[in-house]
C-alpha atoms as a PDB file:
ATOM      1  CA  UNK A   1      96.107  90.154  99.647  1.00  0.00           C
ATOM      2  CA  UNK A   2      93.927  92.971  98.234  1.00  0.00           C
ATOM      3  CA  UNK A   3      91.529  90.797  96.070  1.00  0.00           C
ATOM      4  CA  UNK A   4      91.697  88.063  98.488  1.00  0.00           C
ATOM      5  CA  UNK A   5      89.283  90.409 100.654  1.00  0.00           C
ATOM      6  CA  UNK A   6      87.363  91.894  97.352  1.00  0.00           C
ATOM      7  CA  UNK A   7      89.511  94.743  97.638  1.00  0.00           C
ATOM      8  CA  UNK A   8      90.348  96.568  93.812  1.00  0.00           C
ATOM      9  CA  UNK A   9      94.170  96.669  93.626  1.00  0.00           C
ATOM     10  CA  UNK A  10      95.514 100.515  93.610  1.00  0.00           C
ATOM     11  CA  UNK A  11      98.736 102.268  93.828  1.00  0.00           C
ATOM     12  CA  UNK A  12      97.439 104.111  97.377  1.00  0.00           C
ATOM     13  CA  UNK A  13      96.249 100.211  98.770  1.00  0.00           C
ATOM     14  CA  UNK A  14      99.693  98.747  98.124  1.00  0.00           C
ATOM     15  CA  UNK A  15     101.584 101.903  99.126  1.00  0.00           C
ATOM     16  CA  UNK A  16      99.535 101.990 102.730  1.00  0.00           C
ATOM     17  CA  UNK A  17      99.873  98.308 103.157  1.00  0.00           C
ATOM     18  CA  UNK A  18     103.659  98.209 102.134  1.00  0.00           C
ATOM     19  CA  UNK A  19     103.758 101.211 104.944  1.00  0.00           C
ATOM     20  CA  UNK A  20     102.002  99.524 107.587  1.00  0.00           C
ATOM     21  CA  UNK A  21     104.276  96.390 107.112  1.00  0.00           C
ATOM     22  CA  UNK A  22     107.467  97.952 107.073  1.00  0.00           C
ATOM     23  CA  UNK A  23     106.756 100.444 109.874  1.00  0.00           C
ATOM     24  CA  UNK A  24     104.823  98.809 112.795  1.00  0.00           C
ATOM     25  CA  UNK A  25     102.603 100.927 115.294  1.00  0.00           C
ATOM     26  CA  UNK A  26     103.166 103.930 112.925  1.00  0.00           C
ATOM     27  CA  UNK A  27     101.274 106.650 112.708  1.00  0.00           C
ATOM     28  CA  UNK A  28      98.736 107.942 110.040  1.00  0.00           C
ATOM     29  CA  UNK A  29     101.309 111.242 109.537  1.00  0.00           C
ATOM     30  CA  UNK A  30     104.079 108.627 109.295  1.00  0.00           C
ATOM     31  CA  UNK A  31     102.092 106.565 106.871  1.00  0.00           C
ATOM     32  CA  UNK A  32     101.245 109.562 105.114  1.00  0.00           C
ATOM     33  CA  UNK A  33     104.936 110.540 104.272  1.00  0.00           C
ATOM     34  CA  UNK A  34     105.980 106.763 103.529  1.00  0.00           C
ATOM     35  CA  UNK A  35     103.494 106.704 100.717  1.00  0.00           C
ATOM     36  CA  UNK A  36     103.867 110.135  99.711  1.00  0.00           C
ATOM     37  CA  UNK A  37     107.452 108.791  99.109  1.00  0.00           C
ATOM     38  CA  UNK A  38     106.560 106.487  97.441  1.00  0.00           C
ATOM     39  CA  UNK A  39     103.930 107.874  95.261  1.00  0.00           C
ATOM     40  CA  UNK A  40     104.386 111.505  95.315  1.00  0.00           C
ATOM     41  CA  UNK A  41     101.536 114.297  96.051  1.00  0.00           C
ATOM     42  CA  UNK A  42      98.226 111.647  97.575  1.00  0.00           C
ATOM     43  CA  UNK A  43      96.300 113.399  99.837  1.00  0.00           C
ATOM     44  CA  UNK A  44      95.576 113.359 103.763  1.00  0.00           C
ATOM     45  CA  UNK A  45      91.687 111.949 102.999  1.00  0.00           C
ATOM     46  CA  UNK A  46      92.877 109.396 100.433  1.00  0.00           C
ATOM     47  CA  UNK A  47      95.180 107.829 103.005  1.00  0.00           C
ATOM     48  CA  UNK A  48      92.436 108.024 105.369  1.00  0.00           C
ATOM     49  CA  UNK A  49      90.569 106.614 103.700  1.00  0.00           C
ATOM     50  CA  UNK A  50      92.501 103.494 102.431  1.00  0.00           C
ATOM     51  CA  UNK A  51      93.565 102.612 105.876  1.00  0.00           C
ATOM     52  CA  UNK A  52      89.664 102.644 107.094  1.00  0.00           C
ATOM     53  CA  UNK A  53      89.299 100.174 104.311  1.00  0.00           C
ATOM     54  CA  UNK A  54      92.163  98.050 104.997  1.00  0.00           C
ATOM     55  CA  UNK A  55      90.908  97.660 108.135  1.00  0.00           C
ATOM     56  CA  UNK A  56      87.581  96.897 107.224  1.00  0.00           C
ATOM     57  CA  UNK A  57      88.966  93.999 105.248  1.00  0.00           C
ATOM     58  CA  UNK A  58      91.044  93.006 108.258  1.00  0.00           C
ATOM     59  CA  UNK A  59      94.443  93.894 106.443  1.00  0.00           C
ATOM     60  CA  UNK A  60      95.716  95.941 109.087  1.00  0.00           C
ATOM     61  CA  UNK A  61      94.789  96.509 112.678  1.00  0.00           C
ATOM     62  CA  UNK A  62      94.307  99.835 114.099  1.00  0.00           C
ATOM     63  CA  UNK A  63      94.978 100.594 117.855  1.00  0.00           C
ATOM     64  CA  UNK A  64      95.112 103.363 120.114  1.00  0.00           C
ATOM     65  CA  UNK A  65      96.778 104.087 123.653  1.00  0.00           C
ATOM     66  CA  UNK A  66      95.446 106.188 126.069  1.00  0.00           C
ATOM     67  CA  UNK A  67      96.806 110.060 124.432  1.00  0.00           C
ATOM     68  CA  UNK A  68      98.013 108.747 121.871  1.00  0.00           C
ATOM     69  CA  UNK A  69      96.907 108.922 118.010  1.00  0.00           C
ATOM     70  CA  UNK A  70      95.896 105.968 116.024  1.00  0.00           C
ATOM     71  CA  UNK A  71      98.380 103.442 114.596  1.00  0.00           C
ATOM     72  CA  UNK A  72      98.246 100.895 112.477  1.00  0.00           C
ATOM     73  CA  UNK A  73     100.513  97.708 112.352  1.00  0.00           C
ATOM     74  CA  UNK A  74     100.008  94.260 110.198  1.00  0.00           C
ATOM     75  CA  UNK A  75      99.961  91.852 112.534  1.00  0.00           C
ATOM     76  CA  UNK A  76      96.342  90.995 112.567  1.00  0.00           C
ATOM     77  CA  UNK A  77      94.204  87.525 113.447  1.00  0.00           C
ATOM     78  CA  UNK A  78      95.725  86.744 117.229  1.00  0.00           C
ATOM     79  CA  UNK A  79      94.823  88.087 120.149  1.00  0.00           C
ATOM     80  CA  UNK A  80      98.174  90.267 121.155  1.00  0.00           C
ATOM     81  CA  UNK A  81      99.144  93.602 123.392  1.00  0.00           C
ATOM     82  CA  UNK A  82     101.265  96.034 123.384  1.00  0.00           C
ATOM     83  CA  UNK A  83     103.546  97.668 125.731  1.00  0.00           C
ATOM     84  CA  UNK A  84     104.040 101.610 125.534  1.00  0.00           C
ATOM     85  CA  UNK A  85     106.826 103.853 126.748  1.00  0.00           C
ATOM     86  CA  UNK A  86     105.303 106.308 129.247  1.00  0.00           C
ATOM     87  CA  UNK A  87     108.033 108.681 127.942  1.00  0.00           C
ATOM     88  CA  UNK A  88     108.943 108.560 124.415  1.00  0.00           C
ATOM     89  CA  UNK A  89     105.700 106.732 123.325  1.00  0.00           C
ATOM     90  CA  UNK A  90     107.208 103.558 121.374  1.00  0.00           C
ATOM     91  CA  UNK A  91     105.383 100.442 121.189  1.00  0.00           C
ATOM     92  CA  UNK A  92     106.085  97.055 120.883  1.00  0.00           C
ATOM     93  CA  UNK A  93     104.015  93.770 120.346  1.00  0.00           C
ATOM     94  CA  UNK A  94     103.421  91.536 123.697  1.00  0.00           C
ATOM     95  CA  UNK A  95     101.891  87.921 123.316  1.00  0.00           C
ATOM     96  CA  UNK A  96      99.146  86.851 125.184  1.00  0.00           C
ATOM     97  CA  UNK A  97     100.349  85.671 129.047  1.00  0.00           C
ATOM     98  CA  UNK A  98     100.832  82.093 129.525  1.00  0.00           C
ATOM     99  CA  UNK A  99      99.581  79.967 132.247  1.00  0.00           C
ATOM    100  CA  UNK A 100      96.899  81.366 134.665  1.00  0.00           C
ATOM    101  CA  UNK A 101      95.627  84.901 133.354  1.00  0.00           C
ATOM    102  CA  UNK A 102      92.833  85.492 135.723  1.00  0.00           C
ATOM    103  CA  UNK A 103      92.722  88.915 134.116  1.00  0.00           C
ATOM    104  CA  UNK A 104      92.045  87.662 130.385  1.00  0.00           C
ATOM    105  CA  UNK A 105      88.997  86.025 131.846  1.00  0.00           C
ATOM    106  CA  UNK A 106      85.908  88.345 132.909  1.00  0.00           C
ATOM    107  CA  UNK A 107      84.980  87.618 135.988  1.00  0.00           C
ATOM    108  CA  UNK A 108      80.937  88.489 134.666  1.00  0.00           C
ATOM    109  CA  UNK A 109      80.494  88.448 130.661  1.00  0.00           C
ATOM    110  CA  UNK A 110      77.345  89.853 130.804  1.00  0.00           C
ATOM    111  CA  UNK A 111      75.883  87.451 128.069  1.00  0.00           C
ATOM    112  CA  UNK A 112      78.596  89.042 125.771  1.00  0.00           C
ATOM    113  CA  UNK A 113      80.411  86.208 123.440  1.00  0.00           C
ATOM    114  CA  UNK A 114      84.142  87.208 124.104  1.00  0.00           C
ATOM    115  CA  UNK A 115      86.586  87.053 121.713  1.00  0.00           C
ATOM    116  CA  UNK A 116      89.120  89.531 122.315  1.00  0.00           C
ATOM    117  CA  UNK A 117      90.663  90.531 125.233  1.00  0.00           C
ATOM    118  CA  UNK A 118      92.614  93.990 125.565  1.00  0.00           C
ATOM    119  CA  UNK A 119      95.581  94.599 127.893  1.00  0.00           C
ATOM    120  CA  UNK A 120      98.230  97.714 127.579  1.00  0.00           C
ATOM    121  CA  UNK A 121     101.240  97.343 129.544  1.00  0.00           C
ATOM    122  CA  UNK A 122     102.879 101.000 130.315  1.00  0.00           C
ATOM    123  CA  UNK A 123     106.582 101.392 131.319  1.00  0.00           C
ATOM    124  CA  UNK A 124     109.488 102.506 130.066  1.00  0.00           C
ATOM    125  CA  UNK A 125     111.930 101.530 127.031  1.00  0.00           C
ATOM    126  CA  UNK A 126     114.960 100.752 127.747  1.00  0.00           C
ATOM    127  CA  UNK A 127     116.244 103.229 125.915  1.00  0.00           C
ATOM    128  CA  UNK A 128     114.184 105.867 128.351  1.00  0.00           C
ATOM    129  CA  UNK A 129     114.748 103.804 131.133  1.00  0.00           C
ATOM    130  CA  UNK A 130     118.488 105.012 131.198  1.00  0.00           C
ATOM    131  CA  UNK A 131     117.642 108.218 131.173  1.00  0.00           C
ATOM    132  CA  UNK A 132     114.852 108.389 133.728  1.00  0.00           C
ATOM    133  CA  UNK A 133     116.005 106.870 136.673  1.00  0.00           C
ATOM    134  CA  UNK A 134     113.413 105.628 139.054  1.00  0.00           C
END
């Protein structure tokens, strides 16, 4: 995957992109300790920095909700959403709505060539929901 985007191959690319893929919507602190696992000492700026490439190359995807710090997950190339507990702040991947979307389509594009359309859905889990009755 690395040289398929010109990327050199290193220890901290594989690590970060082994990270991303096994721990969707994570953190860069939680990123951080899954490579330090794996590697040992690699510092804050390293990681940093090889997630700012991997999403240059279009490896990874970063997002971030409204208060909350960046993530990173591998699912890149469609057009999803997430949905984000109000409460506990987990995240989970939502396809694109079916049928008529009248939101997905701006009502005035202002010249702009869309090709990406944003939506966050806020609730809560089901785990929260249980505990946080409405």
């Amino acid at each position: 995957m690395l040289r398929g985007v010109a990327l050199r191959v290193t220890r901290p690319r594989l690590a970060a992109l082994f990270a991303v893929h096994d721990h969707p919507h994570a953190d860069t602190d939680s990123i951080i300790r899954v490579v330090r696992e794996d590697l040992g000492e690699v510092s804050h700026q390293a990681v940093y920095d090889v997630l700012r490439a991997l999403t240059a190359a279009g490896l990874v995807r970063r997002i971030q909700p409204a208060g909350s710090p960046a993530r990173y997950e591998s699912r890149v190339g469609d057009n999803h959403h997430h949905v984000v507990c109000r409460s506990c702040g987990a995240i989970a991947d939502v396809d694109c709505a079916v049928g008529t979307t009248p939101c997905l389509t701006a009502s005035d594009d202002h010249g702009f060539a869309i090709d990406e359309a944003e939506v966050v859905y806020w609730g809560l889990c089901p785990g929260c929901s249980t505990t946080h009755p409405s």
